[in-house]
Every structure is written in structure tokens, then in C-alpha cells.
ModelCIF file with pLDDT and N, C-alpha, C, O atoms, coordinates in Angstrom:
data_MODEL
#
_entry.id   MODEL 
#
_entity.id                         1 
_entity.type                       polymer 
_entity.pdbx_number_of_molecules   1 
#
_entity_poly.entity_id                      1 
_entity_poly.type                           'polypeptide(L)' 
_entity_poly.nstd_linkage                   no 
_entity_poly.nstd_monomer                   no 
_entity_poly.pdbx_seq_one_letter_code       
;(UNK)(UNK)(UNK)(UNK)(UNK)(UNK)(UNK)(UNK)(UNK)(UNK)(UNK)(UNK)(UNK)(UNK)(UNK)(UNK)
(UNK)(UNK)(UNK)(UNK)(UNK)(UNK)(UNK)(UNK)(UNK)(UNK)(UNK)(UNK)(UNK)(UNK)(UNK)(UNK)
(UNK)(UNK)(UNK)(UNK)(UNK)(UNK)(UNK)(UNK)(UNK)(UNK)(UNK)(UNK)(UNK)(UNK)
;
_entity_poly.pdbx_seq_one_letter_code_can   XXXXXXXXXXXXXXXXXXXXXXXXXXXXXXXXXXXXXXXXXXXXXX 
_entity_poly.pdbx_strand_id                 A 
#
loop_
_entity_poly_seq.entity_id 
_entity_poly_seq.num 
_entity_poly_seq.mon_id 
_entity_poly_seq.hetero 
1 1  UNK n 
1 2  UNK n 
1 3  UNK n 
1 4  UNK n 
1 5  UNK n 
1 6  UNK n 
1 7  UNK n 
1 8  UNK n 
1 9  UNK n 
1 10 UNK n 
1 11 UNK n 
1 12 UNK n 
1 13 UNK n 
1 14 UNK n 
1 15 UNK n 
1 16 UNK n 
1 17 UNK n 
1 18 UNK n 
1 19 UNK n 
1 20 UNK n 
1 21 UNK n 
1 22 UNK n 
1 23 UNK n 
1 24 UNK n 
1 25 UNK n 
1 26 UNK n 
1 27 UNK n 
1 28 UNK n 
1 29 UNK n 
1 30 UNK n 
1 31 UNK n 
1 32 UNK n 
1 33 UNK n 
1 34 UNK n 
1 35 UNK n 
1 36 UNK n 
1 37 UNK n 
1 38 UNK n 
1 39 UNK n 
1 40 UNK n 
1 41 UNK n 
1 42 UNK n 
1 43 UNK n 
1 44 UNK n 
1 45 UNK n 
1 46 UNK n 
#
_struct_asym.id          A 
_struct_asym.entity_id   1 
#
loop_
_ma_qa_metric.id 
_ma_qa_metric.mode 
_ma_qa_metric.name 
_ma_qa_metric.software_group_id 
_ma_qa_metric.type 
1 global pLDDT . pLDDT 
2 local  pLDDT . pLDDT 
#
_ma_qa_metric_global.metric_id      1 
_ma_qa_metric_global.metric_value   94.72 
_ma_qa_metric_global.model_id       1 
_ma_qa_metric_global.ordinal_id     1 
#
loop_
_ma_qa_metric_local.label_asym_id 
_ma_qa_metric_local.label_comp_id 
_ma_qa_metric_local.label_seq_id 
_ma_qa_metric_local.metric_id 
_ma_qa_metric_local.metric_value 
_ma_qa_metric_local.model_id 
_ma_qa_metric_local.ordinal_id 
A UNK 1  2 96.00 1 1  
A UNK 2  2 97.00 1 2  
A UNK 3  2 96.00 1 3  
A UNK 4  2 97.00 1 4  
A UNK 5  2 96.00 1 5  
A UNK 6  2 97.00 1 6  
A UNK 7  2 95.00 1 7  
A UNK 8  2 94.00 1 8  
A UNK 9  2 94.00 1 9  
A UNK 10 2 92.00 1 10 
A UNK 11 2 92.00 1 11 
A UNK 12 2 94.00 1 12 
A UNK 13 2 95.00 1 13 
A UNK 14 2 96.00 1 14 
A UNK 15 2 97.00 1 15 
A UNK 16 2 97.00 1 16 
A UNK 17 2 98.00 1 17 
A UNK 18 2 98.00 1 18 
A UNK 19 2 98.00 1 19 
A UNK 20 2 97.00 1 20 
A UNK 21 2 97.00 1 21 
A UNK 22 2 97.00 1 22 
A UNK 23 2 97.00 1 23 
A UNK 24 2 97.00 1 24 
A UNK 25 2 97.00 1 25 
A UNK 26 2 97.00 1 26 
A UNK 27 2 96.00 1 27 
A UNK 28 2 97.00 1 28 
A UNK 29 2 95.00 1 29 
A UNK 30 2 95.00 1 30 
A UNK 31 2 93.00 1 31 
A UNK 32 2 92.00 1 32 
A UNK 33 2 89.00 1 33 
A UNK 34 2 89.00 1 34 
A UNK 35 2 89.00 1 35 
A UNK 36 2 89.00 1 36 
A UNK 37 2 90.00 1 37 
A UNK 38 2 91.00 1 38 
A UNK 39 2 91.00 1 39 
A UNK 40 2 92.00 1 40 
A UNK 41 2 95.00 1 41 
A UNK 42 2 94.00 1 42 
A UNK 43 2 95.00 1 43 
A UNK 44 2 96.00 1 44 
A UNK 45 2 95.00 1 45 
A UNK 46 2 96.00 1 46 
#
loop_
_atom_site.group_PDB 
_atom_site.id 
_atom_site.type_symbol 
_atom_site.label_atom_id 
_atom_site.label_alt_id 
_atom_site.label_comp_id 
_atom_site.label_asym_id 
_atom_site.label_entity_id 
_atom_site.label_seq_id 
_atom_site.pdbx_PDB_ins_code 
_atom_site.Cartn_x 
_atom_site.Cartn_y 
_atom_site.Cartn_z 
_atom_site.occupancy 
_atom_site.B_iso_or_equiv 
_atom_site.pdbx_formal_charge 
_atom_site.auth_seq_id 
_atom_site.auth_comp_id 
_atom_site.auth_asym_id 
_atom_site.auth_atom_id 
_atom_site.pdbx_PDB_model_num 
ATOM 1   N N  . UNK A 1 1  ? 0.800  -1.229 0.000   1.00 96.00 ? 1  UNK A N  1 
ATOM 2   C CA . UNK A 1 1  ? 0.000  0.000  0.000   1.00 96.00 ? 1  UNK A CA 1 
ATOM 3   C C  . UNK A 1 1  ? 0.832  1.278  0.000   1.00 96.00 ? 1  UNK A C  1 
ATOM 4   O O  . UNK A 1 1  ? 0.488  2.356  0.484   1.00 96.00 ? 1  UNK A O  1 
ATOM 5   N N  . UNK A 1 2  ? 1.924  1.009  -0.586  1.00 97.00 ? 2  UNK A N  1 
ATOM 6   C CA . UNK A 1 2  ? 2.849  2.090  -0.506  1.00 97.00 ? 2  UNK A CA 1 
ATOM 7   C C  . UNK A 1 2  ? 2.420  3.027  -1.723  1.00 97.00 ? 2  UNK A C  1 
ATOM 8   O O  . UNK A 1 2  ? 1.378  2.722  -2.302  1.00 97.00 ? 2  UNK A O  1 
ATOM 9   N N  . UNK A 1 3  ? 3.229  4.286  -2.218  1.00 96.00 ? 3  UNK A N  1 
ATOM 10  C CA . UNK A 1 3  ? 3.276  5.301  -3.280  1.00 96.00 ? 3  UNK A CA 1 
ATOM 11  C C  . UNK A 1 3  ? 4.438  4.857  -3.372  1.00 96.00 ? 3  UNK A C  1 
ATOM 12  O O  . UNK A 1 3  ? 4.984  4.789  -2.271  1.00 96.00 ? 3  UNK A O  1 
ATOM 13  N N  . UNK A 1 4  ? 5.315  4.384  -4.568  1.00 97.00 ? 4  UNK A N  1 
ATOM 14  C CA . UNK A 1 4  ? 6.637  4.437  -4.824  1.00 97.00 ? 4  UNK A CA 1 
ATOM 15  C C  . UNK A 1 4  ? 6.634  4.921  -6.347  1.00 97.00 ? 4  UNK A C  1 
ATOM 16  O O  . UNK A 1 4  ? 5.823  4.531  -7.187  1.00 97.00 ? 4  UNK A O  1 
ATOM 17  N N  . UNK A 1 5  ? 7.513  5.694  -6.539  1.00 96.00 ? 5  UNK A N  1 
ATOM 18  C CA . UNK A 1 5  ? 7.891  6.365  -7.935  1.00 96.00 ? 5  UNK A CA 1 
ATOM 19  C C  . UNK A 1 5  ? 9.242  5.602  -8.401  1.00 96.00 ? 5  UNK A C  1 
ATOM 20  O O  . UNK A 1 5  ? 10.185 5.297  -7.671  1.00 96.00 ? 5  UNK A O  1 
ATOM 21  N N  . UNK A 1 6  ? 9.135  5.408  -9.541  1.00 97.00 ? 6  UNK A N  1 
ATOM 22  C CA . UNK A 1 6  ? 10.228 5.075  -10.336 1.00 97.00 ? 6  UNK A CA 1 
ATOM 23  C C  . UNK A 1 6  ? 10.628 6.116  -11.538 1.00 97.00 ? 6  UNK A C  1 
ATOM 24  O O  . UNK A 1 6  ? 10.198 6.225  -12.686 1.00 97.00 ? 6  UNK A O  1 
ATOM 25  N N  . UNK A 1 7  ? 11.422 6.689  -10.954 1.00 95.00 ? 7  UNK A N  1 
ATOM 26  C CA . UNK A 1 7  ? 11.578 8.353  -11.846 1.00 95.00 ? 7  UNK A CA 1 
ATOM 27  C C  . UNK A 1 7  ? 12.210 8.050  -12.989 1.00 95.00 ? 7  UNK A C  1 
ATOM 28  O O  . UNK A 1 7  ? 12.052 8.910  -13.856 1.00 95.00 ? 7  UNK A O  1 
ATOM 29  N N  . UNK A 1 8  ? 12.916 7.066  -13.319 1.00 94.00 ? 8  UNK A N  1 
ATOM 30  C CA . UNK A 1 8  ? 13.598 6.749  -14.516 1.00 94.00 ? 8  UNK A CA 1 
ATOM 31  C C  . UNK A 1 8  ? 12.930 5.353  -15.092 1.00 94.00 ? 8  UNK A C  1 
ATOM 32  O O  . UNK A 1 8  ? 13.830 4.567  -15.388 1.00 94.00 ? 8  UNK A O  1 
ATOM 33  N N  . UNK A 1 9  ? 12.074 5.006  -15.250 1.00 94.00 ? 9  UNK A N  1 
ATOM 34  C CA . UNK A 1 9  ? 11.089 3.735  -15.319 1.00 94.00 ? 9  UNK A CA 1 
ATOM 35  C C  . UNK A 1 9  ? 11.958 2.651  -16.314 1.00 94.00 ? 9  UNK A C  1 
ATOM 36  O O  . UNK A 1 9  ? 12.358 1.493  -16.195 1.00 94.00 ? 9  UNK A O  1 
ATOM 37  N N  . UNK A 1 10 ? 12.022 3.884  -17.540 1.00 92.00 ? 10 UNK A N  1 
ATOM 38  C CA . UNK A 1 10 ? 12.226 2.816  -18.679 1.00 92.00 ? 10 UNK A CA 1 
ATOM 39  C C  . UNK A 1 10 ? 11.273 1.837  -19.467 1.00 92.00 ? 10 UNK A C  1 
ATOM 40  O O  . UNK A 1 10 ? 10.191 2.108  -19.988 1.00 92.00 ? 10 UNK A O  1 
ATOM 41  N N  . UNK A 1 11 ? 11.873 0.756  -19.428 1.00 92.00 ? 11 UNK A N  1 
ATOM 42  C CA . UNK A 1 11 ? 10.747 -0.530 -20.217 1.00 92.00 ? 11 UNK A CA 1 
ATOM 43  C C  . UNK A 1 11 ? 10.350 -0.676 -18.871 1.00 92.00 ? 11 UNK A C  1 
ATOM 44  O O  . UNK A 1 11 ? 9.185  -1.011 -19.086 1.00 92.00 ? 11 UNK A O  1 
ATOM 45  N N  . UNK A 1 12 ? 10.438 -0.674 -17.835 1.00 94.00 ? 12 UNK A N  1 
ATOM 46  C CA . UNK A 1 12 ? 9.413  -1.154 -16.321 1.00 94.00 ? 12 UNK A CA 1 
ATOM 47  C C  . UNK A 1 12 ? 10.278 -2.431 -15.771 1.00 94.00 ? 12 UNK A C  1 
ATOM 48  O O  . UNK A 1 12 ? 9.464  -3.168 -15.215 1.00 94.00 ? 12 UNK A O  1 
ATOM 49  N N  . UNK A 1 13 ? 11.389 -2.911 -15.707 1.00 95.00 ? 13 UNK A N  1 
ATOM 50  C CA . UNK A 1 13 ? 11.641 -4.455 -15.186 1.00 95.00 ? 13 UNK A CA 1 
ATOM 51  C C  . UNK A 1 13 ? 11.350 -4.273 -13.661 1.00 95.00 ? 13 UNK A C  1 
ATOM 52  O O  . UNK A 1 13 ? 10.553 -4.927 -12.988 1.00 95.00 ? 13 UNK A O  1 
ATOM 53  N N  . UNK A 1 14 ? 12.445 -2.886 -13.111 1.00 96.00 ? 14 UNK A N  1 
ATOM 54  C CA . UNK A 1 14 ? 12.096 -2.619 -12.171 1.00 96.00 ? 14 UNK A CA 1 
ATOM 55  C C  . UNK A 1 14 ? 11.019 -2.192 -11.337 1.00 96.00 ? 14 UNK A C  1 
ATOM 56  O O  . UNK A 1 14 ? 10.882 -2.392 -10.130 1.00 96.00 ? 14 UNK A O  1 
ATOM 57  N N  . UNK A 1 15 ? 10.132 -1.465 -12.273 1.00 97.00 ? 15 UNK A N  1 
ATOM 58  C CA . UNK A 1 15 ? 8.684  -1.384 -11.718 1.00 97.00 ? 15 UNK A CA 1 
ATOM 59  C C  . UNK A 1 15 ? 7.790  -2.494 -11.352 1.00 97.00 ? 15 UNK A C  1 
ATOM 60  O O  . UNK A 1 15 ? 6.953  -2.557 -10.452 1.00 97.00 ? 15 UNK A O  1 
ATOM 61  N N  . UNK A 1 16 ? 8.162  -3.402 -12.286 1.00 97.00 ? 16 UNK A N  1 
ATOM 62  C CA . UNK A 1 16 ? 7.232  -4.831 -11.974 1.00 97.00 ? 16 UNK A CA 1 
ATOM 63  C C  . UNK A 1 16 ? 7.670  -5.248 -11.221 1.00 97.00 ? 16 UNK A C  1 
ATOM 64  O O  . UNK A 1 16 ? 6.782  -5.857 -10.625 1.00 97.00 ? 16 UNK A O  1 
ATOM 65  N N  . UNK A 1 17 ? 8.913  -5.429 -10.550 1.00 98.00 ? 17 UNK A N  1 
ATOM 66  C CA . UNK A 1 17 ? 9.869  -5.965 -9.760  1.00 98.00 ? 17 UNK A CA 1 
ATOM 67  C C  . UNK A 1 17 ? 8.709  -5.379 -8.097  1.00 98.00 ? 17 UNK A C  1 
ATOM 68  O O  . UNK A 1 17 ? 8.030  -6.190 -7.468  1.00 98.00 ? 17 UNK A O  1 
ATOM 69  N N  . UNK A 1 18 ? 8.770  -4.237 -7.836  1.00 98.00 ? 18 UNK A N  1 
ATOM 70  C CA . UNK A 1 18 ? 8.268  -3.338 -7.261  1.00 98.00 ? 18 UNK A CA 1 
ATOM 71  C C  . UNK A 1 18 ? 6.917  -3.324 -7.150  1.00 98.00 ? 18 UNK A C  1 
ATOM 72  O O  . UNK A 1 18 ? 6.518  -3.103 -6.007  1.00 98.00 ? 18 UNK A O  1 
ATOM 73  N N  . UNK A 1 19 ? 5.967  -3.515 -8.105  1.00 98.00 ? 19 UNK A N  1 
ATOM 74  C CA . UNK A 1 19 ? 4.763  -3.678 -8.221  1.00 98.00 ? 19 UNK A CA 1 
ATOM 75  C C  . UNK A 1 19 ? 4.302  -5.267 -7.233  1.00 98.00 ? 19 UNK A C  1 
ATOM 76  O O  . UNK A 1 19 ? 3.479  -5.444 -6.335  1.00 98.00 ? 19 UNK A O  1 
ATOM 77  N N  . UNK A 1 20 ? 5.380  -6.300 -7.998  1.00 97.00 ? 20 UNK A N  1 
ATOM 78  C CA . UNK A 1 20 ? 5.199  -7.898 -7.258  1.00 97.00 ? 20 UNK A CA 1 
ATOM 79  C C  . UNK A 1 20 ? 5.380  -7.810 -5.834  1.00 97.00 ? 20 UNK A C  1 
ATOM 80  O O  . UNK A 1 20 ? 4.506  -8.294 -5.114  1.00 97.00 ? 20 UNK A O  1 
ATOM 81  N N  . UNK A 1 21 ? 6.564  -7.167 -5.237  1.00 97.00 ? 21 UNK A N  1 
ATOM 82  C CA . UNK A 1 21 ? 6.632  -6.913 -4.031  1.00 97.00 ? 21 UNK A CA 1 
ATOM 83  C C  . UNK A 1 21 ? 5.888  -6.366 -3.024  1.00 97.00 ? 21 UNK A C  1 
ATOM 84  O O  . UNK A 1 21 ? 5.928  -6.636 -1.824  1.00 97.00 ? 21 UNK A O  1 
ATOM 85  N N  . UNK A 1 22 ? 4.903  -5.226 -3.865  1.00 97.00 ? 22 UNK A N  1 
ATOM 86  C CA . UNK A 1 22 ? 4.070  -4.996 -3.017  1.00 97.00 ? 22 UNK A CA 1 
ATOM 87  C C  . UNK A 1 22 ? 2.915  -5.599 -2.988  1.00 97.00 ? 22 UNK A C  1 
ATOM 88  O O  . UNK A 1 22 ? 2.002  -5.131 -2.307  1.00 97.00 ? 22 UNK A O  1 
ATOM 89  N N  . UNK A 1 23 ? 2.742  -6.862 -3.802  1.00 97.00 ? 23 UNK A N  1 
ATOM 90  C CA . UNK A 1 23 ? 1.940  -7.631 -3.694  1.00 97.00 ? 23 UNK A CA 1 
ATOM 91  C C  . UNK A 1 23 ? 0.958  -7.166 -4.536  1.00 97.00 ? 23 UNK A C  1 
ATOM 92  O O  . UNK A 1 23 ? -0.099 -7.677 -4.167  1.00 97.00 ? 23 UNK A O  1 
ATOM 93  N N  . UNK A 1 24 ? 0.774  -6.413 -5.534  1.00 97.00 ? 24 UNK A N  1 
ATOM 94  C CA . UNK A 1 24 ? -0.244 -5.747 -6.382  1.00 97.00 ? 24 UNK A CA 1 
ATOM 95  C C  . UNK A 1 24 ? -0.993 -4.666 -5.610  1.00 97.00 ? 24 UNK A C  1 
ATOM 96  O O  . UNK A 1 24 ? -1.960 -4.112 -6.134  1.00 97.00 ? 24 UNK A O  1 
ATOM 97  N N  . UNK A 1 25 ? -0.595 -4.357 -4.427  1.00 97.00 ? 25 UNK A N  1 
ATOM 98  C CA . UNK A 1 25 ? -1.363 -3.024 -3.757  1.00 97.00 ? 25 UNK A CA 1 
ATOM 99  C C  . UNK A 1 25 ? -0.736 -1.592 -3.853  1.00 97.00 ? 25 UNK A C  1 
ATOM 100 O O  . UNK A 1 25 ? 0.272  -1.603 -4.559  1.00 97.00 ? 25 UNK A O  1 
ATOM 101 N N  . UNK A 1 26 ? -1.046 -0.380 -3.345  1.00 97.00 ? 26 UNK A N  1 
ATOM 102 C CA . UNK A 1 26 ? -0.669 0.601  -3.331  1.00 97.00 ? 26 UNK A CA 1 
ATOM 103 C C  . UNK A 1 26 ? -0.636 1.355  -4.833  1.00 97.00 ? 26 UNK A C  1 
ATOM 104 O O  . UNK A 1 26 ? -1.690 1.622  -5.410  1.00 97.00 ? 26 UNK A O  1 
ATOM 105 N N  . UNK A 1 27 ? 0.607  1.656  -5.377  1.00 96.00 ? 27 UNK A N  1 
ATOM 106 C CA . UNK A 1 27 ? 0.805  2.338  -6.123  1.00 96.00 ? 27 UNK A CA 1 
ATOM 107 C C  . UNK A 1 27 ? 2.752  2.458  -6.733  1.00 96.00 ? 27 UNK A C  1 
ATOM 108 O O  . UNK A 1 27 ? 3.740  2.819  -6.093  1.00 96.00 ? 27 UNK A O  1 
ATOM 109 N N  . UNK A 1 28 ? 2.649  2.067  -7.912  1.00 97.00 ? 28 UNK A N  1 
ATOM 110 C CA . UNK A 1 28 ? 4.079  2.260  -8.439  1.00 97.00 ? 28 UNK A CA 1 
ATOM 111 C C  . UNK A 1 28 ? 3.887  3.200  -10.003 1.00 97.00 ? 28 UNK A C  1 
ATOM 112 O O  . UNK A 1 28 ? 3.534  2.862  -11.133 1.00 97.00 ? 28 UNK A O  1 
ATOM 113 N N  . UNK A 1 29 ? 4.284  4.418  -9.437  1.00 95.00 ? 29 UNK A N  1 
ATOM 114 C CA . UNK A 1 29 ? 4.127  5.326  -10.984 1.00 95.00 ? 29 UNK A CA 1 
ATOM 115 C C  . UNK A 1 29 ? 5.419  5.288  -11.763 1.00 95.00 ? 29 UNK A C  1 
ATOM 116 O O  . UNK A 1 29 ? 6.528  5.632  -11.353 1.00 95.00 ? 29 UNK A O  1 
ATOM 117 N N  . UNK A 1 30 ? 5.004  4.673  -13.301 1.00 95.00 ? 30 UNK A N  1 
ATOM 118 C CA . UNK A 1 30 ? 6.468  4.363  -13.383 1.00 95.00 ? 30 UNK A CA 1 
ATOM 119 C C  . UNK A 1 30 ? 6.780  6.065  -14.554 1.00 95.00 ? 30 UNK A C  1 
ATOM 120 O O  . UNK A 1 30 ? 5.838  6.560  -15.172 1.00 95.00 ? 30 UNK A O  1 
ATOM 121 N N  . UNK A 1 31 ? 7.933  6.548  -14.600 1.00 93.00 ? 31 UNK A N  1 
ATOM 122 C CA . UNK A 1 31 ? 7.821  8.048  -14.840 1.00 93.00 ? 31 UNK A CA 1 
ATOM 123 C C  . UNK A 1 31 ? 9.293  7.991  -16.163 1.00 93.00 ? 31 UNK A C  1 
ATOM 124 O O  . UNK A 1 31 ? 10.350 7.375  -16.021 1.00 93.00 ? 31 UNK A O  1 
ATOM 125 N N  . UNK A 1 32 ? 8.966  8.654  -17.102 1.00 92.00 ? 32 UNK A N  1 
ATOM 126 C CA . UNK A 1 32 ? 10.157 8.449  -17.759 1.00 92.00 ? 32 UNK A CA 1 
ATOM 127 C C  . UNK A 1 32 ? 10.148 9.668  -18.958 1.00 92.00 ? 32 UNK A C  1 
ATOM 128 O O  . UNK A 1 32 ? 9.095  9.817  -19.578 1.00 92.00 ? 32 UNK A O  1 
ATOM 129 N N  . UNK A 1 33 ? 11.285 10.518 -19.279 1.00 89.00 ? 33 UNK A N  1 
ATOM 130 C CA . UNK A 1 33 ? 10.971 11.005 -20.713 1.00 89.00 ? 33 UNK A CA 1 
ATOM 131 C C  . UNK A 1 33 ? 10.617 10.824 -22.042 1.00 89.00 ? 33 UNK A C  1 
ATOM 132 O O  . UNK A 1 33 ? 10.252 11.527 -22.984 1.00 89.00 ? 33 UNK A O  1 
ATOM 133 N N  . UNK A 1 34 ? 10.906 9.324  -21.750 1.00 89.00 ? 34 UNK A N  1 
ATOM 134 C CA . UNK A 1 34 ? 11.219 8.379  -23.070 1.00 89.00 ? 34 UNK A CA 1 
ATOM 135 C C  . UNK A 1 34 ? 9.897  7.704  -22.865 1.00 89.00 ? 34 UNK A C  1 
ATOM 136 O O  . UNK A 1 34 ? 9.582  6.858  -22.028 1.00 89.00 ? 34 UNK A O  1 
ATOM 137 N N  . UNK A 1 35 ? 8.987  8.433  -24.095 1.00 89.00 ? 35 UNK A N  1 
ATOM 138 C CA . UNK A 1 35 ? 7.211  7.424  -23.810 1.00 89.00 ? 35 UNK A CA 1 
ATOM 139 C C  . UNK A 1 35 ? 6.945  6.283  -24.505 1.00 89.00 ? 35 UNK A C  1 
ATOM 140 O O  . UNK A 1 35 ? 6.002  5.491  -24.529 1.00 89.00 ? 35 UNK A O  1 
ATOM 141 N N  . UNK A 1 36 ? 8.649  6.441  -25.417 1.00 89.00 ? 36 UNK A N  1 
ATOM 142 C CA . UNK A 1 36 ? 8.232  5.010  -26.310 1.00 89.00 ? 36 UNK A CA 1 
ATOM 143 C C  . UNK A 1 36 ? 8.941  3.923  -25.669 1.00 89.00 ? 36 UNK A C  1 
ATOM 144 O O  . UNK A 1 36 ? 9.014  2.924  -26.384 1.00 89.00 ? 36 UNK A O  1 
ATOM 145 N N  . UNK A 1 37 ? 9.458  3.827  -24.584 1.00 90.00 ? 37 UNK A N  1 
ATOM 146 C CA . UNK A 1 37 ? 9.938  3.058  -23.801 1.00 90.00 ? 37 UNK A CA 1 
ATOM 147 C C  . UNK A 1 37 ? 9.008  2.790  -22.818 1.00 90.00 ? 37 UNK A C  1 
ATOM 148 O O  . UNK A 1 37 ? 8.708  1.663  -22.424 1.00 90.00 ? 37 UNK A O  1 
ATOM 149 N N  . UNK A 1 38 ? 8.545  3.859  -22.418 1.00 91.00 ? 38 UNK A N  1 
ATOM 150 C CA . UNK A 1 38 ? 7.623  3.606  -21.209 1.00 91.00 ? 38 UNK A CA 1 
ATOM 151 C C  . UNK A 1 38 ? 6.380  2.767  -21.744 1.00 91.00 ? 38 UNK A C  1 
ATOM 152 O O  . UNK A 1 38 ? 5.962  1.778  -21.142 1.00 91.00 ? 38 UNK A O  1 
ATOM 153 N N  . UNK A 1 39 ? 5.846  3.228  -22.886 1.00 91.00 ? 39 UNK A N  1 
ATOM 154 C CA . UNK A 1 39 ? 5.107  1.977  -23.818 1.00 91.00 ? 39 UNK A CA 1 
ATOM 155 C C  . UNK A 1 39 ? 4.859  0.582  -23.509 1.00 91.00 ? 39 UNK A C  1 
ATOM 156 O O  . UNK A 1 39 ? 3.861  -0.087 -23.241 1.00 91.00 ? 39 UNK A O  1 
ATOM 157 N N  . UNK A 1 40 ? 6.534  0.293  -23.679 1.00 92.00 ? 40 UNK A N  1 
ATOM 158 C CA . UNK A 1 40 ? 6.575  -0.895 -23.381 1.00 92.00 ? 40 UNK A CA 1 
ATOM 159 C C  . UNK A 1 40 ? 5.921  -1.316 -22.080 1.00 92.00 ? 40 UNK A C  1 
ATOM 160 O O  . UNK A 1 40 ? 5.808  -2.533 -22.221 1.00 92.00 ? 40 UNK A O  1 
ATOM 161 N N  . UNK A 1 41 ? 5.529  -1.064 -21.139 1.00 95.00 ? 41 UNK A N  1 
ATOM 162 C CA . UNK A 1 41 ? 5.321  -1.364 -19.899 1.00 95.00 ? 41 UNK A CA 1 
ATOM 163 C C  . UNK A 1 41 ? 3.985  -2.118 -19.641 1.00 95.00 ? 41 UNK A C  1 
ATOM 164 O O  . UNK A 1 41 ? 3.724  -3.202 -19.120 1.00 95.00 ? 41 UNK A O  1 
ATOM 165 N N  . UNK A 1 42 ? 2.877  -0.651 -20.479 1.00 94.00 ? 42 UNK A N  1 
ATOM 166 C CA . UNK A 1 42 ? 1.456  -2.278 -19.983 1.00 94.00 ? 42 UNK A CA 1 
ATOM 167 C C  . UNK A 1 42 ? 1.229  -3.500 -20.524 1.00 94.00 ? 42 UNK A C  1 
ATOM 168 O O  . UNK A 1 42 ? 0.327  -4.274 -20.203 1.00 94.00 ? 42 UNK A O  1 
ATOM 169 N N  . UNK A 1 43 ? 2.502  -3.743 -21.785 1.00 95.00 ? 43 UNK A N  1 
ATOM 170 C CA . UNK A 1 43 ? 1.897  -5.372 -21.770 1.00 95.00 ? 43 UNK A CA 1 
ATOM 171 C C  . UNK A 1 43 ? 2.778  -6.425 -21.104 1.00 95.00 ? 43 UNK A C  1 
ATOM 172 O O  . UNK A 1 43 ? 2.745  -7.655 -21.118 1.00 95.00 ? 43 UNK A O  1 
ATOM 173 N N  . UNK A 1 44 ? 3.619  -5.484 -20.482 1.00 96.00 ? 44 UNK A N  1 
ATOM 174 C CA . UNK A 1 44 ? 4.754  -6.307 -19.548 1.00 96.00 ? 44 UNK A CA 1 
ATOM 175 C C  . UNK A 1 44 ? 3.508  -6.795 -18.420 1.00 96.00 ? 44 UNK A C  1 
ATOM 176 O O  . UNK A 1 44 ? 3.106  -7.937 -18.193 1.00 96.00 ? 44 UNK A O  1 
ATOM 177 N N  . UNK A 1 45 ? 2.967  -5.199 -17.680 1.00 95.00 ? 45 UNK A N  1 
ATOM 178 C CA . UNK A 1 45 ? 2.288  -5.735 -16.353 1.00 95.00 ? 45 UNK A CA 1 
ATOM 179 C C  . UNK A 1 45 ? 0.813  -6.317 -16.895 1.00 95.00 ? 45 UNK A C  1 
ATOM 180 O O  . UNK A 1 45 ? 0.004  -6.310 -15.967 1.00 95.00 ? 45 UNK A O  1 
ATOM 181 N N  . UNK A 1 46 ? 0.414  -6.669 -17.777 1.00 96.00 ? 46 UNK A N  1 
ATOM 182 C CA . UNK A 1 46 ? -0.905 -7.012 -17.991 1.00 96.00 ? 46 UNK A CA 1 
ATOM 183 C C  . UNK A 1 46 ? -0.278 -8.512 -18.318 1.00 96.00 ? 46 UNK A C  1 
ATOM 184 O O  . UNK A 1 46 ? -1.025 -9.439 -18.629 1.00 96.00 ? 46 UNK A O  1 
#
């Protein structure tokens, strides 16, 4: 149930990493300049 930011997200490995840990609760915003990277991310977590 945490807020954790991932200010440099990227493709997300680490966000999912982060997301699993918290057990799917709270909140992990993953944040990046690069949106075609960050892209990559919801079919990682879906």
C-alpha cells in the first residue's frame, strides 16, 4: 500500500519488480521522458 515512484522507469523491469513486491497493492508510478519506452510497460504488467 505504498506510493513508490520510479523516476527513470524505462521498459518497467524494475517497476514490476516493485509492483510484485508490493503484492499488487498501493501504487508504483512508473515516470520516464522516453514514452516510447515507457510503452513498453502495460503489456509487460498485464
Amino acid at each position: 500500500r505504498q506510493r513508490i515512484v520510479d523516476f527513470c522507469a524505462g521498459g518497467g523491469g524494475k517497476a514490476l519488480h516493485l509492483a510484485t513486491l508490493m503484492e499488487n497493492t498501493g501504487e508504483v508510478i512508473a515516470m520516464d521522458v522516453n514514452e516510447r519506452r515507457l510503452s513498453q510497460i502495460k503489456p509487460r504488467y498485464v
